[in-house]
C-alpha atoms as a PDB file:
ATOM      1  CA  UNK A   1      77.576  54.241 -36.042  1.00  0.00           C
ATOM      2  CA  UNK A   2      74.149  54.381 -35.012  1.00  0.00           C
ATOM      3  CA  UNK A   3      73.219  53.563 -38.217  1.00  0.00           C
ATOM      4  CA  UNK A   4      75.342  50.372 -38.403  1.00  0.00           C
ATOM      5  CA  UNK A   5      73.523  48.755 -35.379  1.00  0.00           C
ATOM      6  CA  UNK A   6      70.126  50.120 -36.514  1.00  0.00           C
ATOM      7  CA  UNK A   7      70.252  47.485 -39.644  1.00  0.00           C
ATOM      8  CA  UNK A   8      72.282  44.713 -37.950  1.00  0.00           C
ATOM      9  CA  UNK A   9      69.148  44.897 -35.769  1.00  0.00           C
ATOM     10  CA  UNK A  10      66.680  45.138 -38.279  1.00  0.00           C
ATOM     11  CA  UNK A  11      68.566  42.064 -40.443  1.00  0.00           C
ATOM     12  CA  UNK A  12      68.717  40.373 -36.747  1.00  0.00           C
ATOM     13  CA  UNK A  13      64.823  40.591 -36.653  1.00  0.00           C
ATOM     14  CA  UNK A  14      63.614  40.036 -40.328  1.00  0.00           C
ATOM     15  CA  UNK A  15      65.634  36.839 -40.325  1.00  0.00           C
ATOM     16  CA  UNK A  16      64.414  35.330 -36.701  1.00  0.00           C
ATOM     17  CA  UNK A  17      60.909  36.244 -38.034  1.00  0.00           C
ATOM     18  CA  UNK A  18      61.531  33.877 -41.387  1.00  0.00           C
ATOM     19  CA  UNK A  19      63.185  30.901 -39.479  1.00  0.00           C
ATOM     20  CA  UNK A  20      59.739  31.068 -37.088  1.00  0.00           C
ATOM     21  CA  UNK A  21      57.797  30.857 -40.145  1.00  0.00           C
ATOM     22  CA  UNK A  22      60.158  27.940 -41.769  1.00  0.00           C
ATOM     23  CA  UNK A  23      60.382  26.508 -38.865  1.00  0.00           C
ATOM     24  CA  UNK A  24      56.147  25.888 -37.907  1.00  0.00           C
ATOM     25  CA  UNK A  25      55.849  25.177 -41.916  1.00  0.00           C
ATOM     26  CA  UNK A  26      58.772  22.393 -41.394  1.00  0.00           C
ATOM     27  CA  UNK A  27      57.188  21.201 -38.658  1.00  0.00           C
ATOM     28  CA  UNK A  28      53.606  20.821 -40.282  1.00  0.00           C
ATOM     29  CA  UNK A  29      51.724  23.184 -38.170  1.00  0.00           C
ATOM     30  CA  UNK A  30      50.480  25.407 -41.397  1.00  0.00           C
ATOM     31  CA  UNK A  31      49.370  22.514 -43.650  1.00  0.00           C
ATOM     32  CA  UNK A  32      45.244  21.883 -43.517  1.00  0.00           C
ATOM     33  CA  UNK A  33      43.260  19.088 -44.912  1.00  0.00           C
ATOM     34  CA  UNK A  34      46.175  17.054 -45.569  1.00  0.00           C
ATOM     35  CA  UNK A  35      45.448  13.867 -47.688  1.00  0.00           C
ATOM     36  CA  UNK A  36      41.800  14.851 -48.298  1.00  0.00           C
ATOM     37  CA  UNK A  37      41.515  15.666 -52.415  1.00  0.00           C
ATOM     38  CA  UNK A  38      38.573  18.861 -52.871  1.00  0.00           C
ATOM     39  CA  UNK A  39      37.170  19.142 -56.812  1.00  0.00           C
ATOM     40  CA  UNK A  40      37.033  23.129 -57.005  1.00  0.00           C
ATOM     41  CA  UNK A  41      35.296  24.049 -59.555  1.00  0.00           C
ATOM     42  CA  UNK A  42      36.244  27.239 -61.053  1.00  0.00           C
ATOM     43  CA  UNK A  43      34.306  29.628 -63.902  1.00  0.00           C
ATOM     44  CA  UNK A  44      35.004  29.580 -66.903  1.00  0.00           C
ATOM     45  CA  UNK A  45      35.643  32.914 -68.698  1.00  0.00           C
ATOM     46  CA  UNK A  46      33.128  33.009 -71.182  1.00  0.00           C
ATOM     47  CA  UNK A  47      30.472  30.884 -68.870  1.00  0.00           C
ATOM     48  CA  UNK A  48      29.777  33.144 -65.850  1.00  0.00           C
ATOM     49  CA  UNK A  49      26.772  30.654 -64.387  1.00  0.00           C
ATOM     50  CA  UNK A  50      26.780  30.236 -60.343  1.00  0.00           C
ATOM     51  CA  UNK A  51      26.102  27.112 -58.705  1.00  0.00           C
ATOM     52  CA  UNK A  52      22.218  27.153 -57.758  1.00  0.00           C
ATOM     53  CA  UNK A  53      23.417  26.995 -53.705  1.00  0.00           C
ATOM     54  CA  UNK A  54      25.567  30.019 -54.312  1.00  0.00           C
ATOM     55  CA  UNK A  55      23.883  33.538 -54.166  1.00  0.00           C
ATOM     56  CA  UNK A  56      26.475  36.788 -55.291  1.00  0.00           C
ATOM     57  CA  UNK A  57      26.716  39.509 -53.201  1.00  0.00           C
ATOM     58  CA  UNK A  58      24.031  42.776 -54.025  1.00  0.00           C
ATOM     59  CA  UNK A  59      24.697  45.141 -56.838  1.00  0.00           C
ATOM     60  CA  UNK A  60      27.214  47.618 -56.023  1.00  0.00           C
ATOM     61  CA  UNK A  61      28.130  46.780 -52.398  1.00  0.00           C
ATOM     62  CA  UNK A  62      31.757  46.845 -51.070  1.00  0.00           C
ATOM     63  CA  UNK A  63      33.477  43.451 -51.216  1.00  0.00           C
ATOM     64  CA  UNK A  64      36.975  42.052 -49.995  1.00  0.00           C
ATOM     65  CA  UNK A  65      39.056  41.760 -53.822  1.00  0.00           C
ATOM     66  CA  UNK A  66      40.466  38.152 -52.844  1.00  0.00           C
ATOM     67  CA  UNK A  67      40.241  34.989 -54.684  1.00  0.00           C
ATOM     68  CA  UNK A  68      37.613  33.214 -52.194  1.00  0.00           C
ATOM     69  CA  UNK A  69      36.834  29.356 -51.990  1.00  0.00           C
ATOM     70  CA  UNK A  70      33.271  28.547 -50.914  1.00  0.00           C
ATOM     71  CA  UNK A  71      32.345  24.981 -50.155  1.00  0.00           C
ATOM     72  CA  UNK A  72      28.834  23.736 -49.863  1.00  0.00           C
ATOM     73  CA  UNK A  73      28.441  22.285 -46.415  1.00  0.00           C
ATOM     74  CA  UNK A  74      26.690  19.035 -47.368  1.00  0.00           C
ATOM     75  CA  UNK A  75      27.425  17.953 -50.465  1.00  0.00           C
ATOM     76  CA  UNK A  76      30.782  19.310 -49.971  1.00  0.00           C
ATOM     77  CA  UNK A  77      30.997  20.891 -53.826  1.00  0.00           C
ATOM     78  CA  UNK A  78      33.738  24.149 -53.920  1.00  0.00           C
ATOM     79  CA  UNK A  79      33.344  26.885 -56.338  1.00  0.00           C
ATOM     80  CA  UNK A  80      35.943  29.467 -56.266  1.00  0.00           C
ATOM     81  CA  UNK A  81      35.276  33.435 -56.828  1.00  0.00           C
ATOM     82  CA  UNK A  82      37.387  36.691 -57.035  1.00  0.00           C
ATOM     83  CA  UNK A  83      35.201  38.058 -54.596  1.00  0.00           C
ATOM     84  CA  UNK A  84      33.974  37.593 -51.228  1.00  0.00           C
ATOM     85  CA  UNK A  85      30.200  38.780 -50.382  1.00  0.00           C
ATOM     86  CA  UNK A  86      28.932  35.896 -51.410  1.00  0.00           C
ATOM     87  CA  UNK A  87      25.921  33.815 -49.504  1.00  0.00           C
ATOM     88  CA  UNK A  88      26.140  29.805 -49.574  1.00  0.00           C
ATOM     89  CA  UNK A  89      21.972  28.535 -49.699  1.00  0.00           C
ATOM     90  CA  UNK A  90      21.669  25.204 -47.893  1.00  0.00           C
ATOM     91  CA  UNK A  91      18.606  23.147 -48.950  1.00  0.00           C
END
């Protein structure tokens, strides 16, 4: 028996937890930059070149493993990496 309320409770929760989340998505609350179009520029396999205002992260250090999106803060230019660690140069 103790069993049977344990998952009714834990259904009970998971499924209150996913209407909150549908429920701030529905509403808009998750959606950023709405209506504003971004040119990412991503590598290209065989092309590994860096933009010149975009500076890797040292040989060898630790780095989150995340697909990262780095955006220039004046000319506004993105240029997407697997990798975080990286330094953005402003001139």
């Amino acid at each position: 028996m103790k069993n049977y309320f344990f998952i009714i409770f834990s259904l009970s929760l998971f499924l209150s937890a996913c209407s909150a989340t549908l429920s701030s998505f529905e509403k808009g609350g998750l959606i950023q930059n709405e209506g504003q179009e971004r040119n990412i520029v991503m590598p290209d396999k065989e092309k590994t070149e860096l933009p010149d205002w975009l500076i890797p992260p040292p040989e060898g250090s630790l780095v989150t493993q995340v697909i990262t999106i780095y955006e220039h803060p004046v000319t506004k230019e993105q240029y997407q990496t697997n990798t975080g660690g990286y330094t953005i140069l402003v001139k």
